[in-house]
N, C-alpha and C. Protein backbone atom coordinates (compact mmCIF):
# COMPACT_ATOMS: atom_id res chain seq x y z
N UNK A 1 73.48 95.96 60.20
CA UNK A 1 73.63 94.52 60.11
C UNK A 1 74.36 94.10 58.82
N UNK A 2 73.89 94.75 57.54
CA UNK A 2 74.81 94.16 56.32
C UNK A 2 76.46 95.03 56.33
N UNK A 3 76.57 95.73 57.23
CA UNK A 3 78.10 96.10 57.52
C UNK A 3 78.68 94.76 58.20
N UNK A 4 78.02 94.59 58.83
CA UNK A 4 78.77 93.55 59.98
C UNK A 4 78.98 91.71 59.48
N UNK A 5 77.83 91.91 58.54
CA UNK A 5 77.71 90.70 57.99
C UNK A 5 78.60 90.75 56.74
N UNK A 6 79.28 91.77 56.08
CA UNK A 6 79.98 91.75 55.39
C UNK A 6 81.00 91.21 55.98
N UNK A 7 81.68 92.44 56.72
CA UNK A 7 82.92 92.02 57.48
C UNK A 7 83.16 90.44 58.09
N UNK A 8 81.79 89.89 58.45
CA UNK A 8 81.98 88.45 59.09
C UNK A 8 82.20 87.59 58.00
N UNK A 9 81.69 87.88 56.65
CA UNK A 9 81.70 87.05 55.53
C UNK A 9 83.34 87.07 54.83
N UNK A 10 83.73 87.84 55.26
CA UNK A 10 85.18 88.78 54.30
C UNK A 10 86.45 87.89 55.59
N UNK A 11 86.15 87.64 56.40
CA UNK A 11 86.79 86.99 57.69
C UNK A 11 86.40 85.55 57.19
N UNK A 12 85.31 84.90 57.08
CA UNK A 12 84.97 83.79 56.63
C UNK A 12 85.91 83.18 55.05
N UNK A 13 85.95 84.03 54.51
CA UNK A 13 86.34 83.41 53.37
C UNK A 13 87.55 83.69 53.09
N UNK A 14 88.21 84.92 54.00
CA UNK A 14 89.96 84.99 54.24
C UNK A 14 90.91 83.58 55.13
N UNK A 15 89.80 83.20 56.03
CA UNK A 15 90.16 81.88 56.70
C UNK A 15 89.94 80.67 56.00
N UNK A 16 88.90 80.94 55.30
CA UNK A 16 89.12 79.07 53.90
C UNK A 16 90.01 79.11 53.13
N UNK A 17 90.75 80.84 52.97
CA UNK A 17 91.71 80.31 51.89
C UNK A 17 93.18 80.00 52.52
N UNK A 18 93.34 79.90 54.05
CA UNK A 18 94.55 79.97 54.81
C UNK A 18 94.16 78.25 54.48
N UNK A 19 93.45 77.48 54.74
CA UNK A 19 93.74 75.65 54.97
C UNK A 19 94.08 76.00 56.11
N UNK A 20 93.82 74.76 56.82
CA UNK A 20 93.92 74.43 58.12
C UNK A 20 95.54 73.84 58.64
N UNK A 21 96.23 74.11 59.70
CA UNK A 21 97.55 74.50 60.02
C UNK A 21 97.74 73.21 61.10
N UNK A 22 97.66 71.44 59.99
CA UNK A 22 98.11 70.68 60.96
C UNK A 22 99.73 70.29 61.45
N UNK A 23 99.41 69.05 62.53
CA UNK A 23 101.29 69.01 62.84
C UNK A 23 101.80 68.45 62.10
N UNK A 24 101.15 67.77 61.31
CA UNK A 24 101.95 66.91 59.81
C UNK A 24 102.32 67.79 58.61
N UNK A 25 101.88 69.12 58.55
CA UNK A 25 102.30 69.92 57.60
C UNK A 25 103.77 70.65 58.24
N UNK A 26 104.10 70.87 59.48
CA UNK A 26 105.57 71.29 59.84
C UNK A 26 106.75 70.47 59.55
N UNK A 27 107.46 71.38 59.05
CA UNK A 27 108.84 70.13 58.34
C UNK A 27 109.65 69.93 59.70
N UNK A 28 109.95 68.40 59.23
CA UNK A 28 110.26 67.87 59.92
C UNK A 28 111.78 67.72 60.22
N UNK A 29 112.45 67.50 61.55
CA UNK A 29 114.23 67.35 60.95
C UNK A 29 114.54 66.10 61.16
N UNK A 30 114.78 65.22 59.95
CA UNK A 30 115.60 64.08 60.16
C UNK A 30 117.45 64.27 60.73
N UNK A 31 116.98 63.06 61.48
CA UNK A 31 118.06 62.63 61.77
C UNK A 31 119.33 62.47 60.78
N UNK A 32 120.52 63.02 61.18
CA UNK A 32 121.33 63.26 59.87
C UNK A 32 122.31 62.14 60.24
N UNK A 33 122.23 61.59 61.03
CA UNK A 33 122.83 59.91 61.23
C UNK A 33 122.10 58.71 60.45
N UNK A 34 120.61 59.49 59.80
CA UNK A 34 120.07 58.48 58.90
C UNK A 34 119.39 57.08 59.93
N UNK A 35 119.27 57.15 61.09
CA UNK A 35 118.43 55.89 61.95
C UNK A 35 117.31 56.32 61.69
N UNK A 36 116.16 57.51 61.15
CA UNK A 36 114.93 57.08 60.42
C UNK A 36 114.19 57.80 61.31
N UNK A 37 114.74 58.53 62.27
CA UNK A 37 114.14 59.06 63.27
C UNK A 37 113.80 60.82 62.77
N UNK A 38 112.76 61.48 63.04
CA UNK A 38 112.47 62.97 62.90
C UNK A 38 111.96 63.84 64.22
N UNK A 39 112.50 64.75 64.05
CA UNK A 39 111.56 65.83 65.00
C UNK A 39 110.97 67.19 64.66
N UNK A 40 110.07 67.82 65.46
CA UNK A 40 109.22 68.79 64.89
C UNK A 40 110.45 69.98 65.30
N UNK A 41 111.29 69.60 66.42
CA UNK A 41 112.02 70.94 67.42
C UNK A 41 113.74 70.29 66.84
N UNK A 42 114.23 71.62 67.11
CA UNK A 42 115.81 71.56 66.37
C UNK A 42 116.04 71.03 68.30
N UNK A 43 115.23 71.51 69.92
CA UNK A 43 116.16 70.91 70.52
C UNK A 43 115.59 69.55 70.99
N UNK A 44 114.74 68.58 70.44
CA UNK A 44 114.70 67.36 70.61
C UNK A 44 115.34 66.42 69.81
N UNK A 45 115.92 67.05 68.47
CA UNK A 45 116.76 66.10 68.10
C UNK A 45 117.95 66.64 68.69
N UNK A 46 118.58 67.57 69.00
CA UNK A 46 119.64 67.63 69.69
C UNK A 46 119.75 66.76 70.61
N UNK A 47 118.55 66.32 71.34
CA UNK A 47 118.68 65.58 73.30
C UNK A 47 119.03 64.39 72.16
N UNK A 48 118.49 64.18 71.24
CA UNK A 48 118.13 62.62 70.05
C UNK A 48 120.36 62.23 69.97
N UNK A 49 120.38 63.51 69.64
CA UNK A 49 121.66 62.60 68.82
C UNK A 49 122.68 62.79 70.30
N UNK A 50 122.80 63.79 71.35
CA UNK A 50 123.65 63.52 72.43
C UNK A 50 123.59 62.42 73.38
N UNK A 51 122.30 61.84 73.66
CA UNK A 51 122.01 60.85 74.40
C UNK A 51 121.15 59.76 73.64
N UNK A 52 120.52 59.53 73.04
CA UNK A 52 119.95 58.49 72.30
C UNK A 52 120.79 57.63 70.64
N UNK A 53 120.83 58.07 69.88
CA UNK A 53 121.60 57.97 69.13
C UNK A 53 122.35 57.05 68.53
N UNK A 54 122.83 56.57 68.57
CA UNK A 54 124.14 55.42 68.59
C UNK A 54 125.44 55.21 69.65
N UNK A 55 123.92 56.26 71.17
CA UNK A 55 124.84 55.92 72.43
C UNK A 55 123.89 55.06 73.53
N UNK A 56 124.52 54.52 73.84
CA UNK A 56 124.26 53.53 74.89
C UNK A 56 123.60 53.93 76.32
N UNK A 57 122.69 53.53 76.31
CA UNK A 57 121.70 54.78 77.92
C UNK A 57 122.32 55.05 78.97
N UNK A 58 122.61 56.34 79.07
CA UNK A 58 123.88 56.98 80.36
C UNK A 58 122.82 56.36 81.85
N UNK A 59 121.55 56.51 81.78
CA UNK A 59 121.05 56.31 83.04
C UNK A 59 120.57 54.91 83.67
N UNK A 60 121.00 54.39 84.39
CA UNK A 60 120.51 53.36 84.80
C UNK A 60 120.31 53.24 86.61
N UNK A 61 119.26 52.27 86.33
CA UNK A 61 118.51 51.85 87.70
C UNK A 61 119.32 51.48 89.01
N UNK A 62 119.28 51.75 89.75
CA UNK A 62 120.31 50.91 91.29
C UNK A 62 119.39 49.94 91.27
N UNK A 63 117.82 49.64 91.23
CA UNK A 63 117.26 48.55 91.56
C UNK A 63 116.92 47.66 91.31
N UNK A 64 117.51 47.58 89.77
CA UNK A 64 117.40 46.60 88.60
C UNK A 64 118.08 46.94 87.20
N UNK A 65 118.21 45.57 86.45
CA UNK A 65 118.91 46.10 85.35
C UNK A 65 118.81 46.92 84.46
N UNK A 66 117.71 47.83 84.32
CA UNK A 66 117.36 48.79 83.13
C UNK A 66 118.12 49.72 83.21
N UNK A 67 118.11 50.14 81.97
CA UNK A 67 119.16 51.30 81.41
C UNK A 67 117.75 52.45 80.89
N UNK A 68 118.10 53.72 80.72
CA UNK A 68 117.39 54.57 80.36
C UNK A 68 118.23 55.44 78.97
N UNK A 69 118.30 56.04 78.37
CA UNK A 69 118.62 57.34 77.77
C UNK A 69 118.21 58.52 78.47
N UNK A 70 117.07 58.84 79.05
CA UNK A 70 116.97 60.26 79.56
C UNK A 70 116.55 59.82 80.58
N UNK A 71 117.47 60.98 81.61
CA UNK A 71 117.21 60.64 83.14
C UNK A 71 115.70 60.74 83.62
N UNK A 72 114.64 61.60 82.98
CA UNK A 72 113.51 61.79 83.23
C UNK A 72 112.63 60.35 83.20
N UNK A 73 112.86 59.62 82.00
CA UNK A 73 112.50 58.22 82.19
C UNK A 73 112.98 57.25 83.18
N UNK A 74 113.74 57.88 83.51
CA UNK A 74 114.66 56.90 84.74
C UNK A 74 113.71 56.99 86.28
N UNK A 75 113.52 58.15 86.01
CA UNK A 75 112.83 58.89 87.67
C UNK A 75 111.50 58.13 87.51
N UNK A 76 110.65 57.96 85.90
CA UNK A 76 109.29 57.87 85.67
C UNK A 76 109.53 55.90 86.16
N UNK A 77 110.03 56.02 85.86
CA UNK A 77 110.24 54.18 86.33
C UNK A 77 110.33 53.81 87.31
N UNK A 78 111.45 54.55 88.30
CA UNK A 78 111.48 54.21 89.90
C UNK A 78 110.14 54.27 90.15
N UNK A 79 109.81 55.35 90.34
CA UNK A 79 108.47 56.02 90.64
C UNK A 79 107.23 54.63 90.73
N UNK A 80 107.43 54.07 89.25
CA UNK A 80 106.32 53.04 88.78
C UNK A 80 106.58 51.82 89.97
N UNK A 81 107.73 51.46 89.24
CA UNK A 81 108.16 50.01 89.86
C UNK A 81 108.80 49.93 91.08
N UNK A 82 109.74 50.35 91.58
CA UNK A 82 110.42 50.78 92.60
C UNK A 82 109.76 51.60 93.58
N UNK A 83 108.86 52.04 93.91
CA UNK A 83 107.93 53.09 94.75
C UNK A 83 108.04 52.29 96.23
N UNK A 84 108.21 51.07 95.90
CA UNK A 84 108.00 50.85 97.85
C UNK A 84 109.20 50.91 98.19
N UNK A 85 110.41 50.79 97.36
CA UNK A 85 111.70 50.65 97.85
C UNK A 85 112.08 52.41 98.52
N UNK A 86 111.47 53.15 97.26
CA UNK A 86 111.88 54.44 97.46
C UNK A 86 110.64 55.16 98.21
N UNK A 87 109.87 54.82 98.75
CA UNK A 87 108.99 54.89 100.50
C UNK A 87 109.61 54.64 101.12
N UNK A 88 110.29 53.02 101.45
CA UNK A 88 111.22 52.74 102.47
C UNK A 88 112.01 53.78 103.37
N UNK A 89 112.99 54.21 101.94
CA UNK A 89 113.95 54.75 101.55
C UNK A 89 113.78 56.07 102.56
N UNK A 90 113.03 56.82 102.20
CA UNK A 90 111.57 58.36 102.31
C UNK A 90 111.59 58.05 104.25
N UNK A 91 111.02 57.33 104.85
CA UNK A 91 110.78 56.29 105.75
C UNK A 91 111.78 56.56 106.62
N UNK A 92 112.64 55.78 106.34
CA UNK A 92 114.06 56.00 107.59
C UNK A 92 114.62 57.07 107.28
N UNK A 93 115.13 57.97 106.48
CA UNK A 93 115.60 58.95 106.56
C UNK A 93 114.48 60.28 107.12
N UNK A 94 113.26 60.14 107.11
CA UNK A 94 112.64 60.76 108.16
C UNK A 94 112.90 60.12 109.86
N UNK A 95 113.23 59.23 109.93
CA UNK A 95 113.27 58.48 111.26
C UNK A 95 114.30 59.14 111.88
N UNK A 96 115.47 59.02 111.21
CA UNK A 96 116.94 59.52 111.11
C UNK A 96 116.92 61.34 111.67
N UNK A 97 116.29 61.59 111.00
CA UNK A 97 116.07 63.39 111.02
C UNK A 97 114.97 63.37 112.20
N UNK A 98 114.92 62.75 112.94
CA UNK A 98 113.39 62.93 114.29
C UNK A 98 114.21 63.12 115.06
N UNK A 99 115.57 62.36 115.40
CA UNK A 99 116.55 61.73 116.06
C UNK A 99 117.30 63.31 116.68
């Protein structure tokens, strides 16, 4: 038992001297366009400065005026707001394919 309790103690006090490994201690990459923006990943500021940036949102809605930056938000929106249009939609083109 005092073998084991060593070893557990020697593990115990090798881990208090590491500090604890939060996400606010990873450096961060600012934006080198200077808009104030950071990321933890070299490829989310990449998506940051090709499509967000000081560019104008490539994706936009057929069913209303919104604009997106990333097509993934674009889909998350139909989805929300647009869902009966794009049932409809779902709807007759099964009708179509019975045919």
């Amino acid at each position: 038992d005092e073998v084991f309790m060593s070893a557990q103690e020697a593990v115990g006090a090798h881990r208090d001297t590491q500090g604890s490994c939060q996400k606010s201690d990873f450096l961060k990459l600012p934006c080198p366009n200077n808009c104030g923006r950071s990321y933890n990943h070299r490829g989310t500021l990449r998506r940051h400065l090709k499509y967000e940036c000081g560019v104008p949102p490539q994706f936009k809605c057929e069913y209303c005026p919104r604009t997106f930056a990333q097509k993934v938000n674009l889909n998350k929106h139909q989805m929300a707001v647009h869902k009966n249009i794009l049932d409809a939609m779902s709807m007759c083109f099964v009708e179509l394919c019975e045919k």
